[in-house]
N, C-alpha and C. Protein backbone atom coordinates (compact mmCIF):
# COMPACT_ATOMS: atom_id res chain seq x y z
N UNK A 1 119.13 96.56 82.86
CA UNK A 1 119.72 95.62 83.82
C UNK A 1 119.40 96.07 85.25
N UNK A 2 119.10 95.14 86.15
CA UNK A 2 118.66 95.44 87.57
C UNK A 2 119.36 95.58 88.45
N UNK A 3 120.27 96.13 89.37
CA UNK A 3 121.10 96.37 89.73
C UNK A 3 120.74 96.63 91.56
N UNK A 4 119.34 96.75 91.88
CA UNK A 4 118.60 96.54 93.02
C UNK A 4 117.56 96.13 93.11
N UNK A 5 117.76 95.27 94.01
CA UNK A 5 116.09 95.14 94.58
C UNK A 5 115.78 95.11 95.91
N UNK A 6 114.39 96.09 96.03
CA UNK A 6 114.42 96.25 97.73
C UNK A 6 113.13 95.90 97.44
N UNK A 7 112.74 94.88 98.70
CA UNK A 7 111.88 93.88 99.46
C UNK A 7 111.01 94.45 100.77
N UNK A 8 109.67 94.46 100.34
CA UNK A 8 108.85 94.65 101.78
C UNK A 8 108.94 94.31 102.55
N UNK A 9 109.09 94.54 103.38
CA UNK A 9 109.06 93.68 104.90
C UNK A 9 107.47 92.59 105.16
N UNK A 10 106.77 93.53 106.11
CA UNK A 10 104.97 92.46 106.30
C UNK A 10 104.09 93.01 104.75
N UNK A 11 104.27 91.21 104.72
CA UNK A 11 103.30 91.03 103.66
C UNK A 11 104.46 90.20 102.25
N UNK A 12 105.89 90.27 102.25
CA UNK A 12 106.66 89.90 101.60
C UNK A 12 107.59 88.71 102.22
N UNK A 13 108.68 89.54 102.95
CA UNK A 13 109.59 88.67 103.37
C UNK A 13 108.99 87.75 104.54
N UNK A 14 107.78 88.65 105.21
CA UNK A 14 107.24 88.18 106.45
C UNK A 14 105.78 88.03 106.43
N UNK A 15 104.61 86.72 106.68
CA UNK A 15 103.77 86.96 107.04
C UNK A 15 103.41 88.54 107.13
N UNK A 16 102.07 88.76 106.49
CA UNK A 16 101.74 90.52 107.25
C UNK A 16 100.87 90.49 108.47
N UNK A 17 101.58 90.66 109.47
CA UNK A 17 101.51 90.43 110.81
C UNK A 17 100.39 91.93 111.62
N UNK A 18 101.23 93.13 110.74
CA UNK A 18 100.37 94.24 111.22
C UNK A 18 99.01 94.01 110.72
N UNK A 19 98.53 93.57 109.83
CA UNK A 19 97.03 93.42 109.19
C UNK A 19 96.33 92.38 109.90
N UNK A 20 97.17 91.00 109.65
CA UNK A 20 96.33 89.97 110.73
C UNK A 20 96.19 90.16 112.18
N UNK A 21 97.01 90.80 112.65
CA UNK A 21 96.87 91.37 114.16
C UNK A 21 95.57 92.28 114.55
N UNK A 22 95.73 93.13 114.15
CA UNK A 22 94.69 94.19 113.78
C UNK A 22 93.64 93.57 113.84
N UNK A 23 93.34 93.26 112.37
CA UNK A 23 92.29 92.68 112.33
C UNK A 23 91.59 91.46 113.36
N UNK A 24 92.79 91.15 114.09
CA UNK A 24 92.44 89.82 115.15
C UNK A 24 91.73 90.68 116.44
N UNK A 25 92.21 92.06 116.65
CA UNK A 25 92.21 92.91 117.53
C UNK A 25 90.50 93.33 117.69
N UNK A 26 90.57 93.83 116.04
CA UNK A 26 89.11 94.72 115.82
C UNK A 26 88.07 93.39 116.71
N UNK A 27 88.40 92.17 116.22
CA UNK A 27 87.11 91.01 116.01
C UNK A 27 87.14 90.55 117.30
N UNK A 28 88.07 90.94 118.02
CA UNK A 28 87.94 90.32 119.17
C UNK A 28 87.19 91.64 119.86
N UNK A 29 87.13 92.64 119.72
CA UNK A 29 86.62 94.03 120.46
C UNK A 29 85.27 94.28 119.86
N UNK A 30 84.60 93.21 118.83
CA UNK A 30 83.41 93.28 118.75
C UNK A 30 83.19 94.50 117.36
N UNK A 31 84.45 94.61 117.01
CA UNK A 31 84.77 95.56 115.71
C UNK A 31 84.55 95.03 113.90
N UNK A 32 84.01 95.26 113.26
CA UNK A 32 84.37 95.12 111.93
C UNK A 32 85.71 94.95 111.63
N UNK A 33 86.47 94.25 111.05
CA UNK A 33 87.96 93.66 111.00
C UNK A 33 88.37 94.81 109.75
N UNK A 34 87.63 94.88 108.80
CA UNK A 34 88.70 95.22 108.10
C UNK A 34 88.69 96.87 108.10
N UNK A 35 87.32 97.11 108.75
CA UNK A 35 86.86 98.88 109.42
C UNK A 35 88.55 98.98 109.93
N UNK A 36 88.46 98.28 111.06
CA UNK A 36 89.17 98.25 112.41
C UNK A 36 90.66 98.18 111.71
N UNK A 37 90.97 97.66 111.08
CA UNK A 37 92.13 97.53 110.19
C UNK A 37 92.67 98.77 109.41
N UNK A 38 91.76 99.58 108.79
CA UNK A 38 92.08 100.13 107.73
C UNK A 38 92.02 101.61 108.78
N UNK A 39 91.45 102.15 109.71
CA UNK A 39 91.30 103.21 110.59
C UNK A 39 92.53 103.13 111.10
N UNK A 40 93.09 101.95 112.11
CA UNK A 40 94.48 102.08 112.72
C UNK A 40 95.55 101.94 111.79
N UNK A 41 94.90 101.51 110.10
CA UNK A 41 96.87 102.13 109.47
C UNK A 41 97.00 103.63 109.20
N UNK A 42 95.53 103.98 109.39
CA UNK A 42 95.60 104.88 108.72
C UNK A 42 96.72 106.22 110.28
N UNK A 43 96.08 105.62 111.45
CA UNK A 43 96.41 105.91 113.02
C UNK A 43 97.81 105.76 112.86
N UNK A 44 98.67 104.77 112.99
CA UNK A 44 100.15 104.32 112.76
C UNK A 44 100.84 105.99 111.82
N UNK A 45 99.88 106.02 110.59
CA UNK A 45 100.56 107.78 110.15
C UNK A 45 100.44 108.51 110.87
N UNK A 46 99.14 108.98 110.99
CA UNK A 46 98.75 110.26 111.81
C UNK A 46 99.78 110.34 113.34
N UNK A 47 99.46 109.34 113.99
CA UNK A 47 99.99 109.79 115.11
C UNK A 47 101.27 109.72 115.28
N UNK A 48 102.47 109.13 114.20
CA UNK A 48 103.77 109.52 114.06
C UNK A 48 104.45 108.44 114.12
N UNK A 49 103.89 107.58 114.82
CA UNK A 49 104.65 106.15 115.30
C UNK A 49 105.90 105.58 113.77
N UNK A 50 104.90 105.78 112.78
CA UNK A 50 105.58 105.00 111.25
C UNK A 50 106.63 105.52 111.00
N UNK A 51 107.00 106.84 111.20
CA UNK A 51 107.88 107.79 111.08
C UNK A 51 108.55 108.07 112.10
N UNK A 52 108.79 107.19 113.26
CA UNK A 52 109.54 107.37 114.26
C UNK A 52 109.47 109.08 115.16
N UNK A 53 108.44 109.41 114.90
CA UNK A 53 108.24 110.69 115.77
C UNK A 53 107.49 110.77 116.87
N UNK A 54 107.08 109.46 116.79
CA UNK A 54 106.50 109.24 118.50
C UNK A 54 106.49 107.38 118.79
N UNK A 55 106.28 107.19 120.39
CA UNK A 55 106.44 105.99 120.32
C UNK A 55 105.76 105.20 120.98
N UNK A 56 105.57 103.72 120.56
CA UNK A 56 104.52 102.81 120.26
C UNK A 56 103.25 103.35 121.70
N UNK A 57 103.35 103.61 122.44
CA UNK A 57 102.48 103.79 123.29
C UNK A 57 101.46 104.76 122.96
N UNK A 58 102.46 105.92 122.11
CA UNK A 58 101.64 106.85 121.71
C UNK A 58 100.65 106.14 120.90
N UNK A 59 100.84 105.32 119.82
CA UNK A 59 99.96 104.75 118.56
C UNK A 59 99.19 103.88 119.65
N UNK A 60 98.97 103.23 120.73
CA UNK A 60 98.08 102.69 121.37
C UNK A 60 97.14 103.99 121.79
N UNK A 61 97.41 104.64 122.92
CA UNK A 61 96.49 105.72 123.20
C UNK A 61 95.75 106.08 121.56
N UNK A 62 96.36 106.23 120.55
CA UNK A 62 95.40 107.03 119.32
C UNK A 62 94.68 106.19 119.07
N UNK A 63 94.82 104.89 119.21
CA UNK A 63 93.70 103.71 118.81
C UNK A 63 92.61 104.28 119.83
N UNK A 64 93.40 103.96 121.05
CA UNK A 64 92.18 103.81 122.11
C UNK A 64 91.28 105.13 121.84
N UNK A 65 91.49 105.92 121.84
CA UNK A 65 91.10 107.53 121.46
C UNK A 65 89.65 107.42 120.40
N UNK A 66 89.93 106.35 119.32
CA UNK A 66 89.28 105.78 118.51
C UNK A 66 88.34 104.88 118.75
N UNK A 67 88.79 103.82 119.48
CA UNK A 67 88.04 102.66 119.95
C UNK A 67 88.03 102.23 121.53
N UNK A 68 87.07 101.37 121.70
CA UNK A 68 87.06 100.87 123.07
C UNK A 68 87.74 99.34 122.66
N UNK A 69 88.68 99.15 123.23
CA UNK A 69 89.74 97.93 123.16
C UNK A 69 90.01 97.85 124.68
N UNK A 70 90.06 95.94 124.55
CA UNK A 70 90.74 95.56 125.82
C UNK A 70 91.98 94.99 125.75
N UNK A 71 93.24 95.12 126.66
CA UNK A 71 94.19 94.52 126.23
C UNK A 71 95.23 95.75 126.86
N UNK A 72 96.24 95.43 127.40
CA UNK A 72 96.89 96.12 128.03
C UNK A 72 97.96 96.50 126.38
N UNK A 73 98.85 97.21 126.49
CA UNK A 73 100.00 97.83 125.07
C UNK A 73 100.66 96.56 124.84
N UNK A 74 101.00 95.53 125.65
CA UNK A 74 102.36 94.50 125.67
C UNK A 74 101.37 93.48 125.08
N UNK A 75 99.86 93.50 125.74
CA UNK A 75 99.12 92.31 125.10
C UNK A 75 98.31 92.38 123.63
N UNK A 76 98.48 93.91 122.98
CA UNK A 76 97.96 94.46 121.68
C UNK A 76 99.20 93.98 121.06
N UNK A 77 100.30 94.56 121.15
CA UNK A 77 101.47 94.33 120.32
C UNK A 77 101.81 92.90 120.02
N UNK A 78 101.34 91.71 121.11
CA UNK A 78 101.93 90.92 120.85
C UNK A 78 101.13 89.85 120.07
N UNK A 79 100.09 90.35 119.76
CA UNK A 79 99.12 90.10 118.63
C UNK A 79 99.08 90.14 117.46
N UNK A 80 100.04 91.55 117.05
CA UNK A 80 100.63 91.84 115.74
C UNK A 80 102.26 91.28 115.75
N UNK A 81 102.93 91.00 116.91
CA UNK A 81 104.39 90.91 116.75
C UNK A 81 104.44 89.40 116.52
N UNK A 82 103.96 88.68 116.91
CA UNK A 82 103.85 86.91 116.91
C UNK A 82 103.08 86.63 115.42
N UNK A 83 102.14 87.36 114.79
CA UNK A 83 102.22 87.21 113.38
C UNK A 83 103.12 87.36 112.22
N UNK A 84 103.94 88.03 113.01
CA UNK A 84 104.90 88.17 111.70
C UNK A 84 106.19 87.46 111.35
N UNK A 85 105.84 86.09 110.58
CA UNK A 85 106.48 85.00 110.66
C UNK A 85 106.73 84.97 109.39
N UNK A 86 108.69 85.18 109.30
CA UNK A 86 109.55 85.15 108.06
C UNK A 86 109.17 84.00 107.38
N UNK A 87 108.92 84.14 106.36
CA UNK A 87 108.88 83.39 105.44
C UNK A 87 109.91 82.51 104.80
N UNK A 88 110.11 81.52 104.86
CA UNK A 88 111.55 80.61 104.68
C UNK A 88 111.50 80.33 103.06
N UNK A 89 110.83 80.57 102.17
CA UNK A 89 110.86 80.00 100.79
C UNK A 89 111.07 81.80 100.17
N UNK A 90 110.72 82.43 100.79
CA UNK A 90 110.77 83.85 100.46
C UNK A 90 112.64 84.27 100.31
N UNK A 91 112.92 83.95 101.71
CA UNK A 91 114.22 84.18 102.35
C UNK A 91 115.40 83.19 101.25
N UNK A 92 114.65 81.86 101.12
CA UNK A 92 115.90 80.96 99.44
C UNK A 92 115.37 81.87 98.27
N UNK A 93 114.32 82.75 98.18
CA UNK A 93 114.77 83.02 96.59
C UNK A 93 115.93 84.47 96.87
N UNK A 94 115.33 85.01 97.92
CA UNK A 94 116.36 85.90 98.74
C UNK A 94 117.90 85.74 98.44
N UNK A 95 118.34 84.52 98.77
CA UNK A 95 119.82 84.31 98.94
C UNK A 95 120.15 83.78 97.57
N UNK A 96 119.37 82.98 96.69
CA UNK A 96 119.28 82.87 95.50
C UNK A 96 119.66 84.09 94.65
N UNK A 97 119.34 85.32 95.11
CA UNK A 97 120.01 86.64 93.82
C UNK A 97 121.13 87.17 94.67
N UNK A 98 121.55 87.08 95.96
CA UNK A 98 123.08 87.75 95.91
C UNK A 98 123.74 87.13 94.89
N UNK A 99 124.60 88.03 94.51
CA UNK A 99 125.73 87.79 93.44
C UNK A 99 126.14 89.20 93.24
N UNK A 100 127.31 89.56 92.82
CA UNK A 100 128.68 90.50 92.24
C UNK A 100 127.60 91.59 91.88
N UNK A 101 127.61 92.79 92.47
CA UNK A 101 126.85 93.76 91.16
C UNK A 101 125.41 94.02 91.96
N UNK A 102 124.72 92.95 92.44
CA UNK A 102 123.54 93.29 92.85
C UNK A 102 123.49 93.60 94.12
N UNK A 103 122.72 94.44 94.33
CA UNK A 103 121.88 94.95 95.95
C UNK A 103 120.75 94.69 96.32
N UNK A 104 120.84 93.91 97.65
CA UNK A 104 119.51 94.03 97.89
C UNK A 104 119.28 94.22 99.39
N UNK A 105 117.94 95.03 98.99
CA UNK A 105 117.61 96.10 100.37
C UNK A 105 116.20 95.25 100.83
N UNK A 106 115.94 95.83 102.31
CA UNK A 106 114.74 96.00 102.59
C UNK A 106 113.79 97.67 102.35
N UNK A 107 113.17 98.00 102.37
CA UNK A 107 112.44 99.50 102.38
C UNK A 107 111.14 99.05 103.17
N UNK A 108 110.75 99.15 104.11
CA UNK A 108 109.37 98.76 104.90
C UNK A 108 109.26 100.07 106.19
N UNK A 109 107.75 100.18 105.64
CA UNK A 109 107.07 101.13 106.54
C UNK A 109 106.67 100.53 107.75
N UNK A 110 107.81 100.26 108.48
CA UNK A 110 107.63 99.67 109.91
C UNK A 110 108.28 100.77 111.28
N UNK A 111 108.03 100.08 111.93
CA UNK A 111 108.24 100.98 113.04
C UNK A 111 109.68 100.52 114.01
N UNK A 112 110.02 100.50 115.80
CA UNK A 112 110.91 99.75 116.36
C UNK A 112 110.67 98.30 115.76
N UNK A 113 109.41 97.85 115.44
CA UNK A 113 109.33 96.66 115.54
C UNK A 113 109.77 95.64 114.82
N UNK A 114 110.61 96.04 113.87
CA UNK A 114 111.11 95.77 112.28
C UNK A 114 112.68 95.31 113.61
N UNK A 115 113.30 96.18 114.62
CA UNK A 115 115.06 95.79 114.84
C UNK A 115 113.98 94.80 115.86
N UNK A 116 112.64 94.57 116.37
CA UNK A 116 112.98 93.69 117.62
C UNK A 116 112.69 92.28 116.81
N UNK A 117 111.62 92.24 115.16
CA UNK A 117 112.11 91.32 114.99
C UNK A 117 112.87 90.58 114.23
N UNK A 118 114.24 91.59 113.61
CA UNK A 118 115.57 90.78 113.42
C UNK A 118 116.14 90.23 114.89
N UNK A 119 116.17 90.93 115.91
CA UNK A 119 116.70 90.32 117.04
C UNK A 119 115.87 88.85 116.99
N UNK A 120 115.18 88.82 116.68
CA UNK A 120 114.25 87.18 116.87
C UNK A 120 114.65 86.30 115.58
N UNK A 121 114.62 86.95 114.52
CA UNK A 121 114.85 86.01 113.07
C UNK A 121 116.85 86.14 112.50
N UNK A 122 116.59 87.16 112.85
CA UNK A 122 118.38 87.38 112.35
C UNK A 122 118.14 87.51 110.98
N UNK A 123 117.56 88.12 110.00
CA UNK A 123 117.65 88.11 108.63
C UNK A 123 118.18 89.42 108.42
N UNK A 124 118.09 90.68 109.01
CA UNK A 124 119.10 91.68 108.45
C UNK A 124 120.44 91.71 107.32
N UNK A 125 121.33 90.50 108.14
CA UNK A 125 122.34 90.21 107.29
C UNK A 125 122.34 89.64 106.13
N UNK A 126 121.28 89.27 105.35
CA UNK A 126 120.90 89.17 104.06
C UNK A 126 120.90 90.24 103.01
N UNK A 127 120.80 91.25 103.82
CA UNK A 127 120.56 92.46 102.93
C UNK A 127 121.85 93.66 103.06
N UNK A 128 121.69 94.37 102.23
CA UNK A 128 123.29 95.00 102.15
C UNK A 128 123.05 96.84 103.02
N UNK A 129 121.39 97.09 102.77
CA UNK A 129 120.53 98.19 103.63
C UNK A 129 119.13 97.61 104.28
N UNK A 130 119.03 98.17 105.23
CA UNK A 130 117.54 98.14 105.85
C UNK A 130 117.19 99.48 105.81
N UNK A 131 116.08 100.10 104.62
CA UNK A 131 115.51 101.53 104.63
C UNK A 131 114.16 100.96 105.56
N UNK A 132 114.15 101.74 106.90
CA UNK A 132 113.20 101.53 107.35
C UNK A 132 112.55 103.07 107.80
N UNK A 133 111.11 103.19 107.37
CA UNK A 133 110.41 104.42 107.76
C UNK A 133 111.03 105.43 109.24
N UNK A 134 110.61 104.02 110.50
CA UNK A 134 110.94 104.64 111.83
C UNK A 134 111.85 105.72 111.76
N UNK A 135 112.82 104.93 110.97
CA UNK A 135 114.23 105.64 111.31
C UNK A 135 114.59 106.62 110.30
N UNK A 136 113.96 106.56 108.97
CA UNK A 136 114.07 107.85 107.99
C UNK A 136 113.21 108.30 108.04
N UNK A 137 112.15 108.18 109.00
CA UNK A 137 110.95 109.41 108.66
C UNK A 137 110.03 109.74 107.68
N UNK A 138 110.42 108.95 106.99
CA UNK A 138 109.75 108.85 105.69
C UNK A 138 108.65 107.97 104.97
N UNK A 139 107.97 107.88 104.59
CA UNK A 139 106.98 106.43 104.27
C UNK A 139 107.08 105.93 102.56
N UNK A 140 106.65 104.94 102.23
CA UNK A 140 106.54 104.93 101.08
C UNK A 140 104.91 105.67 100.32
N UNK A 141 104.29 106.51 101.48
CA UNK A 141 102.84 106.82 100.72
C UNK A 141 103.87 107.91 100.36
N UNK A 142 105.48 108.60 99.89
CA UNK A 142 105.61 109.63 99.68
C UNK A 142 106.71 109.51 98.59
N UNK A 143 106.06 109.67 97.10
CA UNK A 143 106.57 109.26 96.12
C UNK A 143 107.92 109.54 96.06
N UNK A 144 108.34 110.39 96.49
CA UNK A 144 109.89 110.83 96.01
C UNK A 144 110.63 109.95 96.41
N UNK A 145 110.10 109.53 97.75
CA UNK A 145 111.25 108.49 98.64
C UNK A 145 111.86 107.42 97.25
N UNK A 146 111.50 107.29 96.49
CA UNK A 146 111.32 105.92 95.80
C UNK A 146 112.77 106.56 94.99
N UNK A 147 112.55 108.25 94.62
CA UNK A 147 113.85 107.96 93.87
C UNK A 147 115.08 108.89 94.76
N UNK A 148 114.70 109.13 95.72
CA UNK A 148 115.68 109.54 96.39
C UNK A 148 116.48 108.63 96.89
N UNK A 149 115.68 107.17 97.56
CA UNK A 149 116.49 106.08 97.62
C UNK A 149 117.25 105.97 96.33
N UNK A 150 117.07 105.52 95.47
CA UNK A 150 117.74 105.03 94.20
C UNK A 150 118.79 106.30 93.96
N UNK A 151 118.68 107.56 94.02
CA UNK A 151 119.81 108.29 94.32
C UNK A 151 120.87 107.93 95.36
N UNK A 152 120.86 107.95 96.71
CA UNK A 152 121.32 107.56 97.29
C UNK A 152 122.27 106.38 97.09
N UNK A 153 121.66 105.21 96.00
CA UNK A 153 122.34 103.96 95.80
C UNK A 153 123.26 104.47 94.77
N UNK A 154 122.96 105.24 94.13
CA UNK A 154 123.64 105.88 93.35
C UNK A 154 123.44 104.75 91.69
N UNK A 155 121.82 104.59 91.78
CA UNK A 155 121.38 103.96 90.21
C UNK A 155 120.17 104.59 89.77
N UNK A 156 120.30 104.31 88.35
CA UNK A 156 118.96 105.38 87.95
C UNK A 156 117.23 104.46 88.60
N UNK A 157 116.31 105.10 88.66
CA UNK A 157 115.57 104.54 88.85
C UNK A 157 115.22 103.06 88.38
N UNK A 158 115.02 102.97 86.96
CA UNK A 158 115.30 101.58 85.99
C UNK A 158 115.90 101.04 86.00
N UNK A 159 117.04 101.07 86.91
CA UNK A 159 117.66 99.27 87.24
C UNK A 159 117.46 99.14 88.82
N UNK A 160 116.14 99.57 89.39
CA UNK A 160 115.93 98.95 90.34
C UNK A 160 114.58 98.38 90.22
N UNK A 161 114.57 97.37 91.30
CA UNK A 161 112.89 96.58 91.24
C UNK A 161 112.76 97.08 92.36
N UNK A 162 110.93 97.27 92.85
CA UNK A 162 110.58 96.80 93.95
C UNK A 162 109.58 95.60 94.11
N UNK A 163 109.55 95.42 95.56
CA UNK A 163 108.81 94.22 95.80
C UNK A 163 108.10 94.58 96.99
N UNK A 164 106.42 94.41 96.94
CA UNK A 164 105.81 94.93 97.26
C UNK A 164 104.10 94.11 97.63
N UNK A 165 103.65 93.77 98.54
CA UNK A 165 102.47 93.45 98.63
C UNK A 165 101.43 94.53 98.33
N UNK A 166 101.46 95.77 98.43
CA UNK A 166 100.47 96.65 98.55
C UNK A 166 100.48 97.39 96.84
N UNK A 167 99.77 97.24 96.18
CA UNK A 167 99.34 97.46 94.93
C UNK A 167 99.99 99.11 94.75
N UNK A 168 99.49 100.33 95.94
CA UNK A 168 99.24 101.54 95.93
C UNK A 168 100.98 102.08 96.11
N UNK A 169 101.70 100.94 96.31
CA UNK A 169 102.77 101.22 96.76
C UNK A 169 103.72 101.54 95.72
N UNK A 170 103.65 100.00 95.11
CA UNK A 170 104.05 99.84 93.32
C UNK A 170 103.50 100.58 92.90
N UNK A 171 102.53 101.16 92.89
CA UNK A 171 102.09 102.05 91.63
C UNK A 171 102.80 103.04 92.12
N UNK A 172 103.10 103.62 93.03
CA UNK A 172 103.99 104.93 93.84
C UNK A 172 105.17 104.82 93.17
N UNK A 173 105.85 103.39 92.93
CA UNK A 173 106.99 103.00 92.59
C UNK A 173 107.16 103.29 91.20
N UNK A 174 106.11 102.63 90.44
CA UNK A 174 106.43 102.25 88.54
C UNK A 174 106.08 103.89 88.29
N UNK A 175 105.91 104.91 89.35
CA UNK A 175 105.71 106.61 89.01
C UNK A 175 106.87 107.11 88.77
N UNK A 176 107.49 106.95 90.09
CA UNK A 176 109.25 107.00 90.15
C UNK A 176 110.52 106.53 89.05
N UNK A 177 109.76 105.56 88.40
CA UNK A 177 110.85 104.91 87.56
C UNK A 177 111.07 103.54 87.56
N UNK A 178 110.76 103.13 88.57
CA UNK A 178 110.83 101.96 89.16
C UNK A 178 110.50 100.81 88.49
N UNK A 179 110.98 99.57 88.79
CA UNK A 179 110.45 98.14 87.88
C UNK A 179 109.73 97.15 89.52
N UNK A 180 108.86 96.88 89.20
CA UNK A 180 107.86 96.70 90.37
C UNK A 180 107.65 95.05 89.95
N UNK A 181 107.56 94.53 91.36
CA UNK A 181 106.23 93.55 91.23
C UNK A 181 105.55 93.47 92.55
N UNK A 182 103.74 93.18 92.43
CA UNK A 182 103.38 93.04 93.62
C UNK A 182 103.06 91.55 94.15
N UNK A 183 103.85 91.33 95.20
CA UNK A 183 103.65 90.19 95.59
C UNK A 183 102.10 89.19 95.99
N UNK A 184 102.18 88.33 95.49
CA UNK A 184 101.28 87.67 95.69
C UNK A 184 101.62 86.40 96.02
N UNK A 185 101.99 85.31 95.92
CA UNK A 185 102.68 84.23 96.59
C UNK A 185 104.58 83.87 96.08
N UNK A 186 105.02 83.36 96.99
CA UNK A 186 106.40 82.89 96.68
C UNK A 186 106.32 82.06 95.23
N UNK A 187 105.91 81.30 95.01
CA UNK A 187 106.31 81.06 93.65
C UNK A 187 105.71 81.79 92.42
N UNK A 188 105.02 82.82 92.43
CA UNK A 188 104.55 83.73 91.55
C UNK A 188 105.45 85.01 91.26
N UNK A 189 106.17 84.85 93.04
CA UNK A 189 107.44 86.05 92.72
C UNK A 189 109.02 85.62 92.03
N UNK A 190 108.95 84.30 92.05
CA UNK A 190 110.46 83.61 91.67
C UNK A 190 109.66 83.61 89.60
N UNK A 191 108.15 83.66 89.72
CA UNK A 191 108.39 83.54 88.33
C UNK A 191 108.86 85.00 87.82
N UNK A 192 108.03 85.98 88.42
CA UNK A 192 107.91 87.12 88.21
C UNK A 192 109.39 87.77 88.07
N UNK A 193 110.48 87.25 89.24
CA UNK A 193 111.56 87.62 89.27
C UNK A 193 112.37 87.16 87.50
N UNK A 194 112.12 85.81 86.82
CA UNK A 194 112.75 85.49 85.65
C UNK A 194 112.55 86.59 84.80
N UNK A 195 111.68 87.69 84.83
CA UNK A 195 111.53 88.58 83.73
C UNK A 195 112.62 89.52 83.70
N UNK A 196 113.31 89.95 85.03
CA UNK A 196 113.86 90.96 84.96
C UNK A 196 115.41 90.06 85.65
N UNK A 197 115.81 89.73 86.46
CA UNK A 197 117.24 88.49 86.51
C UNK A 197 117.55 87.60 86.10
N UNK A 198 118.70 87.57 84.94
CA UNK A 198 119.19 86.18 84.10
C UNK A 198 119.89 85.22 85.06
N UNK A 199 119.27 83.98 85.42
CA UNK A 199 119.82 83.02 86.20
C UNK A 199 121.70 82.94 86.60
């Protein structure tokens, strides 16, 4: 029986805003998109930003460090921040599983940018936790997190799901214990969801 489920942030509940940004970034700087893409997530770790140990300005300088980009910090960010547009059919299957007994979380490897945009959408209050990297330090590339959360909730690994766009993530997850699915469109996840929640 499932007893949690915690929800990705970009790429699930939300447009994935950090990838299309990026990538809007690389192509406009005369960059390979998905080069340019896959170097700055890898940047977002390294230089601390994901983990709240340094801040967003820092993760601009490490780009730039990397690349020649034009675009002042307020006009990069707002490239990735204006993509990331909640998903409204995501958000009804969302409110569709509160009920007695169940939890449901967010867990997303995001940064400040996860509280500036609930200040814009207001969806926080849907959820009963927001595990967000910034603020635990932690990422999901780091398997334990998966059951230290589920400690924390105080359930065994197997009655929780995750939900997940990134394949490498779930598989991090179904290591842990975990009951996974990786997202691929809203109605593939409401089917996906019938396997494991009785209406």
């Amino acid at each position: 029986m499932i007893k949690a489920i915690l929800f990705d942030f970009g790429g699930v509940i939300a447009e994935e805003g950090f990838r299309e940004g990026l990538m809007e970034i690389g192509r406009k700087n005369g960059y390979d998109p998905d080069m340019f893409f896959r170097k700055s997530t890898d940047l977002v770790y390294e230089s601390g930003y994901v983990y709240g140990r340094a801040d967003e300005s820092a993760y601009w300088k490490t780009i730039r460090s990397e690349f020649s980009i034009k675009g002042s910090d307020e006009e990069l960010r707002e490239e990735l921040l204006k993509r990331f547009v909640v998903r409204p059919e995501v958000i009804e299957i969302i409110k569709e599983l509160k009920r007695p007994g169940m939890g449901i979380y967010i867990l997303s490897d995001q940064t400040n940018w996860l509280d500036e945009l609930e200040s814009k959408y207001h969806f926080f209050e849907l959820f009963d936790e927001v595990f967000n990297s910034y603020h635990m330090q932690r990422t999901k590339r780091d398997r334990s997190l998966f059951s230290d959360i589920c400690n924390e909730l105080g359930i065994p690994a197997k009655e929780a799901l995750f939900v997940d766009d990134n394949p490498a993530n779930t598989e991090r997850a179904e290591k842990a214990g975990l009951k996974t699915i990786t997202y691929i469109s809203s109605q593939e996840l409401r089917d996906s969801l019938q396997k494991y929640i009785k209406s």
